[in-house]
PDB file of N, CA and C in Angstrom:
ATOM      1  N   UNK A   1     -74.321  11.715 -11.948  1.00  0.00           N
ATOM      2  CA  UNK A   1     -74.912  11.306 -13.194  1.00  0.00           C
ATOM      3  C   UNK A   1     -76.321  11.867 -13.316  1.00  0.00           C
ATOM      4  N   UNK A   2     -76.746  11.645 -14.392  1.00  0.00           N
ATOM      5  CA  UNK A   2     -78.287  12.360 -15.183  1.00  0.00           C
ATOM      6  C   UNK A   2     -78.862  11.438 -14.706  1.00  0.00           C
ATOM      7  N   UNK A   3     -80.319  11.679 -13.931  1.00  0.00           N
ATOM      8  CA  UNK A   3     -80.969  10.420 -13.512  1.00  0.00           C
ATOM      9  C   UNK A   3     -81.975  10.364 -14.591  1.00  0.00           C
ATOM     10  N   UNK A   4     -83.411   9.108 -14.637  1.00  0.00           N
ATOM     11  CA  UNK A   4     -84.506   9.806 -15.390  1.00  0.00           C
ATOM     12  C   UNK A   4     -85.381   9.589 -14.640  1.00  0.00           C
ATOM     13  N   UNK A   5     -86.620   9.559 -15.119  1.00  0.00           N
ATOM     14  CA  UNK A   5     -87.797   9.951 -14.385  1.00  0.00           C
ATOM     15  C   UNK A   5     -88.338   8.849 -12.961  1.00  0.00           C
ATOM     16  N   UNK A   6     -87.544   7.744 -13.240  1.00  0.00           N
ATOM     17  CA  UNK A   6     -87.343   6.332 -12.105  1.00  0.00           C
ATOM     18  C   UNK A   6     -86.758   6.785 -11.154  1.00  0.00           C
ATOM     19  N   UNK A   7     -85.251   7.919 -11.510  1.00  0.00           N
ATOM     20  CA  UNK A   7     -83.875   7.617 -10.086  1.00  0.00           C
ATOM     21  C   UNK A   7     -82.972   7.209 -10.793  1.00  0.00           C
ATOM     22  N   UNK A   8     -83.443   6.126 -12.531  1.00  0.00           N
ATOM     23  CA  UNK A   8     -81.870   5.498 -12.610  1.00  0.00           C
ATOM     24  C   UNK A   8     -80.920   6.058 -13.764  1.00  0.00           C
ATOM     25  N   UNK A   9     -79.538   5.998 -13.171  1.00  0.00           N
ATOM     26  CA  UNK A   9     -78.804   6.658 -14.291  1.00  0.00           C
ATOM     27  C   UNK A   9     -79.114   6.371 -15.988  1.00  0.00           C
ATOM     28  N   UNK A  10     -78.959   7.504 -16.496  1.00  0.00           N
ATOM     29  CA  UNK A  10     -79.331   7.033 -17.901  1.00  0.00           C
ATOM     30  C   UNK A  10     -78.497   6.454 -18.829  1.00  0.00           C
ATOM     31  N   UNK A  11     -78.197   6.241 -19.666  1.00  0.00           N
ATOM     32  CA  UNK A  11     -77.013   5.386 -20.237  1.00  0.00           C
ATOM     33  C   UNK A  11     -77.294   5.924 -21.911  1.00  0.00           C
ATOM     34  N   UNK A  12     -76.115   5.682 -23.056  1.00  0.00           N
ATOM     35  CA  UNK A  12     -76.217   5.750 -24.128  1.00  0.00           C
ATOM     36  C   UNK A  12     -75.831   6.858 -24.572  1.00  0.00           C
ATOM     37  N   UNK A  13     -75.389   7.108 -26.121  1.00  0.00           N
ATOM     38  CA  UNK A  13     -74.906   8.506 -26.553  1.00  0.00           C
ATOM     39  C   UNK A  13     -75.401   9.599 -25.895  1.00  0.00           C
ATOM     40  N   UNK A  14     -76.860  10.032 -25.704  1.00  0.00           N
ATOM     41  CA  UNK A  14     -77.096  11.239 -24.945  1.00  0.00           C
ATOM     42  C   UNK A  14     -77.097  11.544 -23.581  1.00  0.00           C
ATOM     43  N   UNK A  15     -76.266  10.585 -22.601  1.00  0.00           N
ATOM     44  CA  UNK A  15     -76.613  10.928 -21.441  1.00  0.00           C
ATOM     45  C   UNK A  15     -75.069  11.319 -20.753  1.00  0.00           C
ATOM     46  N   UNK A  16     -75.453  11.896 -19.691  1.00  0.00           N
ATOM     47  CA  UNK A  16     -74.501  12.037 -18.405  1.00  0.00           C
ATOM     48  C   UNK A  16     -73.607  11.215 -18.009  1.00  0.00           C
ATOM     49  N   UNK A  17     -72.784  10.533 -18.530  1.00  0.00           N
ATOM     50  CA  UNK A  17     -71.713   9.680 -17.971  1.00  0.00           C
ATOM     51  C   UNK A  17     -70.366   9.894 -18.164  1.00  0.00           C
ATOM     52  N   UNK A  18     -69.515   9.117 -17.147  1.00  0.00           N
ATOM     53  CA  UNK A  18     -68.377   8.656 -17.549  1.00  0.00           C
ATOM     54  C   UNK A  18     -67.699   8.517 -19.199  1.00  0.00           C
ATOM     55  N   UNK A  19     -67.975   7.339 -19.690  1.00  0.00           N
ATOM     56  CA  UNK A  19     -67.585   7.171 -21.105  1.00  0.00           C
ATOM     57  C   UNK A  19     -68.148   8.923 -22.037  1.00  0.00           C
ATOM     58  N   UNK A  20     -69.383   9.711 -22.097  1.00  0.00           N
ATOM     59  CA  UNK A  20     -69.614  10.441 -22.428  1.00  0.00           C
ATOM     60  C   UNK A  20     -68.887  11.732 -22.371  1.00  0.00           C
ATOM     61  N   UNK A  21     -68.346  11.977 -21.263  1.00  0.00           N
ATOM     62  CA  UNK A  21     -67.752  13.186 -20.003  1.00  0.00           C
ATOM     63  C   UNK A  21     -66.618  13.207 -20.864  1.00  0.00           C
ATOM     64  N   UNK A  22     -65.682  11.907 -21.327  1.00  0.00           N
ATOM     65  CA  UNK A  22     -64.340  12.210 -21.590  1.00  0.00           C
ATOM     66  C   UNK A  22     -64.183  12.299 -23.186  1.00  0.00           C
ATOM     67  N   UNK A  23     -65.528  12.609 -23.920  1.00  0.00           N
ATOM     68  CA  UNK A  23     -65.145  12.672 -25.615  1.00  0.00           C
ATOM     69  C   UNK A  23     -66.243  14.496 -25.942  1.00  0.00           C
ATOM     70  N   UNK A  24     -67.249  14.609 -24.447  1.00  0.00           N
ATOM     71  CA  UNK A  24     -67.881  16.000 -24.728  1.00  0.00           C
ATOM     72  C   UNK A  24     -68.098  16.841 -24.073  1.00  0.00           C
ATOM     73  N   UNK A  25     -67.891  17.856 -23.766  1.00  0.00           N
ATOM     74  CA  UNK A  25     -68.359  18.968 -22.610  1.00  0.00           C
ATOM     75  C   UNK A  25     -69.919  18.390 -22.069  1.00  0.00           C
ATOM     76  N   UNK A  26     -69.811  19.056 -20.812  1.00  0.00           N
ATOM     77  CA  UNK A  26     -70.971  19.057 -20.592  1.00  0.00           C
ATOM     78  C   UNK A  26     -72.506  19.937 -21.296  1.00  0.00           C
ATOM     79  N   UNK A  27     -71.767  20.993 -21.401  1.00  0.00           N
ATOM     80  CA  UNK A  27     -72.851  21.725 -22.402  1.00  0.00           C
ATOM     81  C   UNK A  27     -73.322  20.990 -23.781  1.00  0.00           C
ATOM     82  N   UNK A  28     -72.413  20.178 -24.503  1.00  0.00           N
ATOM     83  CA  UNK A  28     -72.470  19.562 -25.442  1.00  0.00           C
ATOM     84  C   UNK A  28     -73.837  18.097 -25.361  1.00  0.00           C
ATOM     85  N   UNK A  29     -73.206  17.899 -24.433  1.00  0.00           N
ATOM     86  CA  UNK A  29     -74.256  16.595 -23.467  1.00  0.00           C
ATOM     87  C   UNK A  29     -75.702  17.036 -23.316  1.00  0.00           C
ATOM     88  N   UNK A  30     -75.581  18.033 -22.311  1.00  0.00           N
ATOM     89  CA  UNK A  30     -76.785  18.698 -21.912  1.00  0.00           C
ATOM     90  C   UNK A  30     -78.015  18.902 -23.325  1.00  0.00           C
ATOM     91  N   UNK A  31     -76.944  19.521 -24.642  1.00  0.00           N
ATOM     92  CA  UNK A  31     -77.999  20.259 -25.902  1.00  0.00           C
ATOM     93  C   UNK A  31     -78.407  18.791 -26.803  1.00  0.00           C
ATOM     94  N   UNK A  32     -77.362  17.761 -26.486  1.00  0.00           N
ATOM     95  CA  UNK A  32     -77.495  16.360 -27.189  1.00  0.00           C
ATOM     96  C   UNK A  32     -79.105  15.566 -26.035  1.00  0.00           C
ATOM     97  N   UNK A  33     -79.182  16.133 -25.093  1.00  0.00           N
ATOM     98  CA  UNK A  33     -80.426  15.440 -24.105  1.00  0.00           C
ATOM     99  C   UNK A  33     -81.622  16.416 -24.159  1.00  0.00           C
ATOM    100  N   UNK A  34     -81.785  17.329 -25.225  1.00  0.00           N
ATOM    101  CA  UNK A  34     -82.395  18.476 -25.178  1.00  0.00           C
ATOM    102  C   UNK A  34     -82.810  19.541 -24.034  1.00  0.00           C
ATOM    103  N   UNK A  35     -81.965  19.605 -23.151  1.00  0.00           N
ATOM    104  CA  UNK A  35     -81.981  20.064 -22.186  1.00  0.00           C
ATOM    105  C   UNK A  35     -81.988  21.614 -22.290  1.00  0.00           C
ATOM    106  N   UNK A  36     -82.717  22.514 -22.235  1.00  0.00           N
ATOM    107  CA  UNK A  36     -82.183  23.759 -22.608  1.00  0.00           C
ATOM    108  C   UNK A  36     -81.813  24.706 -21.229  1.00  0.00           C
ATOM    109  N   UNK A  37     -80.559  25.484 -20.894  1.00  0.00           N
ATOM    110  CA  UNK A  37     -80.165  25.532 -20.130  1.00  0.00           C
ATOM    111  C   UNK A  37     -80.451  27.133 -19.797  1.00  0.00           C
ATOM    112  N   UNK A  38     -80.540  27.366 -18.949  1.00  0.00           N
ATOM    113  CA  UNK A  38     -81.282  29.065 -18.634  1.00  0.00           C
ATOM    114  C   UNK A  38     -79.899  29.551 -17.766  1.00  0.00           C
ATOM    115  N   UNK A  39     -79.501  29.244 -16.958  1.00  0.00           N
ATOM    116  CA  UNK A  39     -78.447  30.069 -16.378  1.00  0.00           C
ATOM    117  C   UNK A  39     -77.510  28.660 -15.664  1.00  0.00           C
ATOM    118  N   UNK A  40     -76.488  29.470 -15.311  1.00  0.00           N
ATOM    119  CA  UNK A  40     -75.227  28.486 -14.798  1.00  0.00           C
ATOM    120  C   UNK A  40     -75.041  29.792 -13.240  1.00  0.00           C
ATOM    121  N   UNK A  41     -74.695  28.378 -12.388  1.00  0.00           N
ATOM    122  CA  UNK A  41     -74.062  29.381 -11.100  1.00  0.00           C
ATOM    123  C   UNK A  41     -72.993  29.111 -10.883  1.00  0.00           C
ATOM    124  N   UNK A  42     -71.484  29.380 -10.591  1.00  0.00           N
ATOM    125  CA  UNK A  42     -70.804  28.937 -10.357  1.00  0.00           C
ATOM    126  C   UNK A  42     -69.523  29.617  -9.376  1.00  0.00           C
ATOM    127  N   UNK A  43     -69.227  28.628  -8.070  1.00  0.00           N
ATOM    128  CA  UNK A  43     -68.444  29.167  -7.192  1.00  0.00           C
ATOM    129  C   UNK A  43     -67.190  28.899  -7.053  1.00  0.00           C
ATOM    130  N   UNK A  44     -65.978  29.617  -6.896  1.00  0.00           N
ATOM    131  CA  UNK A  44     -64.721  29.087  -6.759  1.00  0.00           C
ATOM    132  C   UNK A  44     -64.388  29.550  -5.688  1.00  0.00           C
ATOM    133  N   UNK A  45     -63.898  28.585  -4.719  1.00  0.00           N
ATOM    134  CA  UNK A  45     -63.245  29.058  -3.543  1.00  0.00           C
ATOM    135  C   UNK A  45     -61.912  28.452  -2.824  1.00  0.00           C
ATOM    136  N   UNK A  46     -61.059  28.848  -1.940  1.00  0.00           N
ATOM    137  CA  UNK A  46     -60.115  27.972  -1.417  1.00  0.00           C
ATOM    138  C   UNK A  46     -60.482  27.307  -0.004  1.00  0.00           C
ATOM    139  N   UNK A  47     -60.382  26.249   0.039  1.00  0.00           N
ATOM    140  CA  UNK A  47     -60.939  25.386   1.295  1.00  0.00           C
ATOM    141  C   UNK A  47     -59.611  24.555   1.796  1.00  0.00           C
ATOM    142  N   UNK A  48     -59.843  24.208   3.077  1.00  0.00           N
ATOM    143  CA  UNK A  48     -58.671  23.740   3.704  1.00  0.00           C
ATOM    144  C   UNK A  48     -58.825  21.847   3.119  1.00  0.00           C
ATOM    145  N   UNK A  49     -57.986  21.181   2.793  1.00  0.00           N
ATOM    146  CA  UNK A  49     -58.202  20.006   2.530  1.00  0.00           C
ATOM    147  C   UNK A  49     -58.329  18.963   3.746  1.00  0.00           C
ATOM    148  N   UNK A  50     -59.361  18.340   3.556  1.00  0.00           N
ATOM    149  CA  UNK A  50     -59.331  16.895   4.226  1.00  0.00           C
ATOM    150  C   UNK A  50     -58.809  15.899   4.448  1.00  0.00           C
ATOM    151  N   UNK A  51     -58.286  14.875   5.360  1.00  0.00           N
ATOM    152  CA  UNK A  51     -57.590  13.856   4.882  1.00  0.00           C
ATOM    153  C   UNK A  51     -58.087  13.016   3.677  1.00  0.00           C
ATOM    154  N   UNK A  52     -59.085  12.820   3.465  1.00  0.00           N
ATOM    155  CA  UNK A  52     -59.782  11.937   2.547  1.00  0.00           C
ATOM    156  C   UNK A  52     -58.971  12.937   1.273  1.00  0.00           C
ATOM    157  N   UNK A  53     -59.383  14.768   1.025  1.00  0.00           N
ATOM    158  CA  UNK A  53     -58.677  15.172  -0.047  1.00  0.00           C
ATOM    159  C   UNK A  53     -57.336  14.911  -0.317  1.00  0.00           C
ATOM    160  N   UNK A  54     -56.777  15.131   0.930  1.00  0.00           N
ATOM    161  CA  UNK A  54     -55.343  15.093   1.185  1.00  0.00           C
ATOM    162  C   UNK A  54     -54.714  14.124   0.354  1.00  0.00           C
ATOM    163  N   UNK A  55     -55.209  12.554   0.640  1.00  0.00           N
ATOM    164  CA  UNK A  55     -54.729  11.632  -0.082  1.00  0.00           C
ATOM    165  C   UNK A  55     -55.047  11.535  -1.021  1.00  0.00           C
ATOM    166  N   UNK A  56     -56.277  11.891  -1.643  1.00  0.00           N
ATOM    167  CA  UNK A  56     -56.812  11.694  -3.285  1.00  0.00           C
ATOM    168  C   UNK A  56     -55.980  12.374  -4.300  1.00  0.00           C
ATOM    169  N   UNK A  57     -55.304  13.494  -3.351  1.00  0.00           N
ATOM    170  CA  UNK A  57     -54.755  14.720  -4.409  1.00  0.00           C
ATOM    171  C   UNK A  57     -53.131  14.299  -4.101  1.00  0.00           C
ATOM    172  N   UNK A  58     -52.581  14.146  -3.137  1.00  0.00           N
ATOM    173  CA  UNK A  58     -51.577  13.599  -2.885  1.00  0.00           C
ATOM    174  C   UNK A  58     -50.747  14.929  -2.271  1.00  0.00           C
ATOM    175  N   UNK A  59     -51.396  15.513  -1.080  1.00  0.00           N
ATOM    176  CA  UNK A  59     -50.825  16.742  -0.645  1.00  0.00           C
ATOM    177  C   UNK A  59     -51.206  16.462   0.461  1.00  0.00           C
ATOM    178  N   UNK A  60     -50.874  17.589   1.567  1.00  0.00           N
ATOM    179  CA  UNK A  60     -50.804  17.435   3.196  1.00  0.00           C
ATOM    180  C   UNK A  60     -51.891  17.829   3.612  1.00  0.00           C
ATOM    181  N   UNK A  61     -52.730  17.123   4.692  1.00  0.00           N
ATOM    182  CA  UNK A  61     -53.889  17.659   5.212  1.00  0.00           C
ATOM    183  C   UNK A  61     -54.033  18.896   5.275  1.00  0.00           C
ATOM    184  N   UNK A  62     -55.016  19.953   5.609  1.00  0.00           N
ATOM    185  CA  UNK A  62     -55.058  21.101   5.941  1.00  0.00           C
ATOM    186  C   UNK A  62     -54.166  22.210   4.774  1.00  0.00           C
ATOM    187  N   UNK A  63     -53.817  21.671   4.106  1.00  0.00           N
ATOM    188  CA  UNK A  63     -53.382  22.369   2.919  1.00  0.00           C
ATOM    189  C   UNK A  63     -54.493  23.160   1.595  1.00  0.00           C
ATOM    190  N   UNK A  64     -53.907  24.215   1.071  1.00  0.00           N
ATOM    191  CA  UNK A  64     -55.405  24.794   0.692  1.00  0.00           C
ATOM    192  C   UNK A  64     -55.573  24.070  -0.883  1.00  0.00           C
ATOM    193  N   UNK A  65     -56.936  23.751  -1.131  1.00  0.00           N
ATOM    194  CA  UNK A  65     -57.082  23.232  -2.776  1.00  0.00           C
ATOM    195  C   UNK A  65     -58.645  24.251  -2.714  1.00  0.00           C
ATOM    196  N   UNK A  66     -58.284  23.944  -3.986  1.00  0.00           N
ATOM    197  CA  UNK A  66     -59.783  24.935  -5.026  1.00  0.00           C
ATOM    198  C   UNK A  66     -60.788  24.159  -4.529  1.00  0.00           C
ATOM    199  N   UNK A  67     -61.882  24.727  -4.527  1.00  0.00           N
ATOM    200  CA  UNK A  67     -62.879  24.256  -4.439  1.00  0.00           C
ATOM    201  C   UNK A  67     -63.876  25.118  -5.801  1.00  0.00           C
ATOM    202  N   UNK A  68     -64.398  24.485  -6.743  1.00  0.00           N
ATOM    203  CA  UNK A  68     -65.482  24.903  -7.721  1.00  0.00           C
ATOM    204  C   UNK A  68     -66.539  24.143  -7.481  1.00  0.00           C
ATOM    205  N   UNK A  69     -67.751  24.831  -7.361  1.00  0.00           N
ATOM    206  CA  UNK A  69     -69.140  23.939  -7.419  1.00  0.00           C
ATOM    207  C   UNK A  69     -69.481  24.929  -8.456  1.00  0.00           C
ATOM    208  N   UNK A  70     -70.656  23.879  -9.652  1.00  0.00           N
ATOM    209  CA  UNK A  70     -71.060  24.557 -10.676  1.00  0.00           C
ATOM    210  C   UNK A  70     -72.726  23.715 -10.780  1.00  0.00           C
ATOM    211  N   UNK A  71     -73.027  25.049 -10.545  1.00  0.00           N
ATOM    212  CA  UNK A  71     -75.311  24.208 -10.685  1.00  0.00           C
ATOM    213  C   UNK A  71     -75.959  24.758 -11.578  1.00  0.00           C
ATOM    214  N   UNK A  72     -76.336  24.183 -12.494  1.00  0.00           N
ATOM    215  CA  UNK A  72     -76.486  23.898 -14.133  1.00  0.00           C
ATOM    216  C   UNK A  72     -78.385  24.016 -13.847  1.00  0.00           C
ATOM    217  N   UNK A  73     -79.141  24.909 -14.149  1.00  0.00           N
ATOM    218  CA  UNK A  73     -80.493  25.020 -14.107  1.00  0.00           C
ATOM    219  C   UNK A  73     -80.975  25.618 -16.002  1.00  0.00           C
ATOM    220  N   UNK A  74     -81.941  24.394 -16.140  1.00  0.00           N
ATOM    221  CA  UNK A  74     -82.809  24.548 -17.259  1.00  0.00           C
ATOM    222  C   UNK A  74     -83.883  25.749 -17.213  1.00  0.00           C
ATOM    223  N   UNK A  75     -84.703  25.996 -18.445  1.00  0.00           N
ATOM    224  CA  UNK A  75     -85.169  27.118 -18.575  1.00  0.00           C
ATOM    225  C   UNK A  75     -86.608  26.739 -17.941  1.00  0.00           C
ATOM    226  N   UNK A  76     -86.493  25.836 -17.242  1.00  0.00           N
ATOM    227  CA  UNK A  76     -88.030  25.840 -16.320  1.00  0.00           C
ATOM    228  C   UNK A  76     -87.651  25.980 -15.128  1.00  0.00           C
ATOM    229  N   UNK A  77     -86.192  26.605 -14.718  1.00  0.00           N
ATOM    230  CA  UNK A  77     -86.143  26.484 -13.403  1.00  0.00           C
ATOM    231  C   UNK A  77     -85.594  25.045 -12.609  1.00  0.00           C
ATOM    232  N   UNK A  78     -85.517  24.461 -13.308  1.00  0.00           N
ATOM    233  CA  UNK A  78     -84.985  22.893 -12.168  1.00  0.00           C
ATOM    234  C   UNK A  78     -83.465  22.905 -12.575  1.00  0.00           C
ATOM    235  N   UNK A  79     -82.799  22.438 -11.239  1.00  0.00           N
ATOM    236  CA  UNK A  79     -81.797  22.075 -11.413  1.00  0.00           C
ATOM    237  C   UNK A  79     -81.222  20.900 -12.057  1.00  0.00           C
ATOM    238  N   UNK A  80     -80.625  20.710 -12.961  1.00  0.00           N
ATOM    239  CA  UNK A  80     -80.294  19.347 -14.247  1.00  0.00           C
ATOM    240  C   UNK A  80     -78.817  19.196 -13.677  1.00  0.00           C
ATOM    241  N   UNK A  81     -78.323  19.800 -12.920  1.00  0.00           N
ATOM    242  CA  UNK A  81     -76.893  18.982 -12.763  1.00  0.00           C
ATOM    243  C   UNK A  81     -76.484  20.413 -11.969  1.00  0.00           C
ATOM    244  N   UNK A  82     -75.066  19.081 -10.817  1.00  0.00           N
ATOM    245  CA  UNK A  82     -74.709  20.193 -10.040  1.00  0.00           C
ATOM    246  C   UNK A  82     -73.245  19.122  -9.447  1.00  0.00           C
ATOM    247  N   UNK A  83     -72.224  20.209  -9.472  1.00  0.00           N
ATOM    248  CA  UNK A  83     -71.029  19.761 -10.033  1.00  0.00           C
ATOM    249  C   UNK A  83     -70.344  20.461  -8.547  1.00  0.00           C
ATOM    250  N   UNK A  84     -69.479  19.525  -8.154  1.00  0.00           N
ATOM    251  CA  UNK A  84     -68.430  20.377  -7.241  1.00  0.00           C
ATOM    252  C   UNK A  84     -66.971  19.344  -7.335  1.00  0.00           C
ATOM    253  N   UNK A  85     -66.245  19.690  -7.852  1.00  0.00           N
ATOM    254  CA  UNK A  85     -64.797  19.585  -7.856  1.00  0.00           C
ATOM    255  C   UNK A  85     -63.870  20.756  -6.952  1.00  0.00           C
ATOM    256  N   UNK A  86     -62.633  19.651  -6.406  1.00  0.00           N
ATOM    257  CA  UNK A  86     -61.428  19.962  -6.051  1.00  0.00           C
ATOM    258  C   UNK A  86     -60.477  19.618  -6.578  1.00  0.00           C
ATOM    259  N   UNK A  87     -59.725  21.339  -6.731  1.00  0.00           N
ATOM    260  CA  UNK A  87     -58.769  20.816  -7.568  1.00  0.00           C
ATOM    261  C   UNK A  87     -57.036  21.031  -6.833  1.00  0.00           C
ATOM    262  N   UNK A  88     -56.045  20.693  -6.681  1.00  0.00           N
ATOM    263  CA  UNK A  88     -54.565  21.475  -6.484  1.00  0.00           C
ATOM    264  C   UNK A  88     -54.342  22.907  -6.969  1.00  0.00           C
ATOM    265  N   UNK A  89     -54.097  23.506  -6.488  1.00  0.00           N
ATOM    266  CA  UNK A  89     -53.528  25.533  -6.861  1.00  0.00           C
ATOM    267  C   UNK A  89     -52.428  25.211  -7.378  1.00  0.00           C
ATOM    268  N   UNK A  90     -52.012  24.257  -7.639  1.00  0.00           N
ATOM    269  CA  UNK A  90     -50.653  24.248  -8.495  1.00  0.00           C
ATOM    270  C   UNK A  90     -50.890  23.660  -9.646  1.00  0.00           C
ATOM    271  N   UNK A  91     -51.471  22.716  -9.814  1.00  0.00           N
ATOM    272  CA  UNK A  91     -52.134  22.182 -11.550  1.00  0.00           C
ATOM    273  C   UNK A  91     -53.215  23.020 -11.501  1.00  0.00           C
ATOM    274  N   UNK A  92     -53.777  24.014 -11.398  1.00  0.00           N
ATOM    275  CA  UNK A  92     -55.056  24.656 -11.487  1.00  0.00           C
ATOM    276  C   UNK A  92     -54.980  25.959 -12.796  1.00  0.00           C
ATOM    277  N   UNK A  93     -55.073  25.924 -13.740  1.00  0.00           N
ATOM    278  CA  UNK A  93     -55.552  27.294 -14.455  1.00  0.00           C
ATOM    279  C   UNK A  93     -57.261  27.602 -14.645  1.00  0.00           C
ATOM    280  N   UNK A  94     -57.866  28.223 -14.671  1.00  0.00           N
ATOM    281  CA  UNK A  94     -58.689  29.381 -14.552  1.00  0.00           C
ATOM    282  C   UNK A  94     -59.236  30.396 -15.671  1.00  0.00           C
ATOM    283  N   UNK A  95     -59.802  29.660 -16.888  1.00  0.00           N
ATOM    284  CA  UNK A  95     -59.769  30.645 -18.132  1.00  0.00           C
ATOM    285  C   UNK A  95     -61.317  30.794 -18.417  1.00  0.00           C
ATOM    286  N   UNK A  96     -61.775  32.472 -18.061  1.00  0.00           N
ATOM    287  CA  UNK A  96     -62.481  32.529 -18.731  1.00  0.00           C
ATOM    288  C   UNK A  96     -63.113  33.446 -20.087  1.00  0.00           C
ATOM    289  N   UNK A  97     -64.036  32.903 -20.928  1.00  0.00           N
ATOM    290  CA  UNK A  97     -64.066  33.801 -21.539  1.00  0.00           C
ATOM    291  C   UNK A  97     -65.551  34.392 -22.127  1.00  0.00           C
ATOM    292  N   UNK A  98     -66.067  35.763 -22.010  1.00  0.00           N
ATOM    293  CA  UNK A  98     -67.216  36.276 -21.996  1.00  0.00           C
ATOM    294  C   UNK A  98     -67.515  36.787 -23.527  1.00  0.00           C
ATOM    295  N   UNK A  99     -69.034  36.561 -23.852  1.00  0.00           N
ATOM    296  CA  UNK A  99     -68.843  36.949 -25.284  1.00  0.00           C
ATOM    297  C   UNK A  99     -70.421  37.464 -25.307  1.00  0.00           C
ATOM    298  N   UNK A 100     -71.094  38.599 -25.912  1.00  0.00           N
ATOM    299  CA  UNK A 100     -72.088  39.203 -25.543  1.00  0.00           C
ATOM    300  C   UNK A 100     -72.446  38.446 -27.114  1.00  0.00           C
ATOM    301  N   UNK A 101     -72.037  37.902 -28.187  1.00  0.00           N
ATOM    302  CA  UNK A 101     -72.887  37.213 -29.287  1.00  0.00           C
ATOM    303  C   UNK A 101     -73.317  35.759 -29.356  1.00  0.00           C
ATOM    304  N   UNK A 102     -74.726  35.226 -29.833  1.00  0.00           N
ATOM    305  CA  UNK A 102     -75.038  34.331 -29.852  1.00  0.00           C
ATOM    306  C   UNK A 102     -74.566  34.135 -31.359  1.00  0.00           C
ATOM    307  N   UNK A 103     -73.226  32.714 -31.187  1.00  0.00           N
ATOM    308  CA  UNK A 103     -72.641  32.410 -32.520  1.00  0.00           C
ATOM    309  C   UNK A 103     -73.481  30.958 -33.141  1.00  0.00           C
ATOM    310  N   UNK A 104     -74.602  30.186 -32.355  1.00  0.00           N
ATOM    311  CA  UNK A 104     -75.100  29.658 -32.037  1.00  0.00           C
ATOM    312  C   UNK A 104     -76.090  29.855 -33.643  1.00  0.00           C
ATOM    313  N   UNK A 105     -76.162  28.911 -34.618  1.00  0.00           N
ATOM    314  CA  UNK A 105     -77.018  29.471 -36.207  1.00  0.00           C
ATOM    315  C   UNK A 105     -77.966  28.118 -35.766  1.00  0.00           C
TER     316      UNK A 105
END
């Protein structure tokens, strides 16, 4: 979650949460908290699963799942959010898409 300037999670239409997460992208979130975002890093890799994954995902230890971490840095340089999900290679698609215009009015 989005902390604020205390440590504590923030709450309400513009912030980082749960209830928020499942009606807006995160980018959507981020431009609603005026956050302006300078670059995105983001890694995809295959990692052997854990028991702890194992059971969350409902597959066999040592079995391979995605691993994505994604670290979200504003245009001053600080990091505003940093994301790592695992996912199954079998429910997993992968779409991206690159666009050299700002459609952005």
């Amino acid at each position: 979650e989005t902390l604020n300037d205390k440590g504590a999670a923030k709450a309400g239409p513009q912030a980082m949460n749960r209830k928020n997460l499942k009606t807006q992208t995160r980018l959507e979130i981020f431009r609603a908290m005026g956050i302006k975002l300078a670059e995105v890093d983001q890694v995809l890799n295959a990692v052997a699963a854990t028991a702890e994954v194992a059971q969350a995902l409902n597959m066999t230890v040592g079995a391979p799942v995605l691993s994505l971490t994604r670290t979200y840095i504003d245009s001053e340089g600080r990091v505003v959010d940093h994301l790592v999900g695992l996912y199954r290679p079998d429910r997993f698609e992968y779409h991206m898409h690159l666009s050299t215009l700002d459609r952005r009015k």
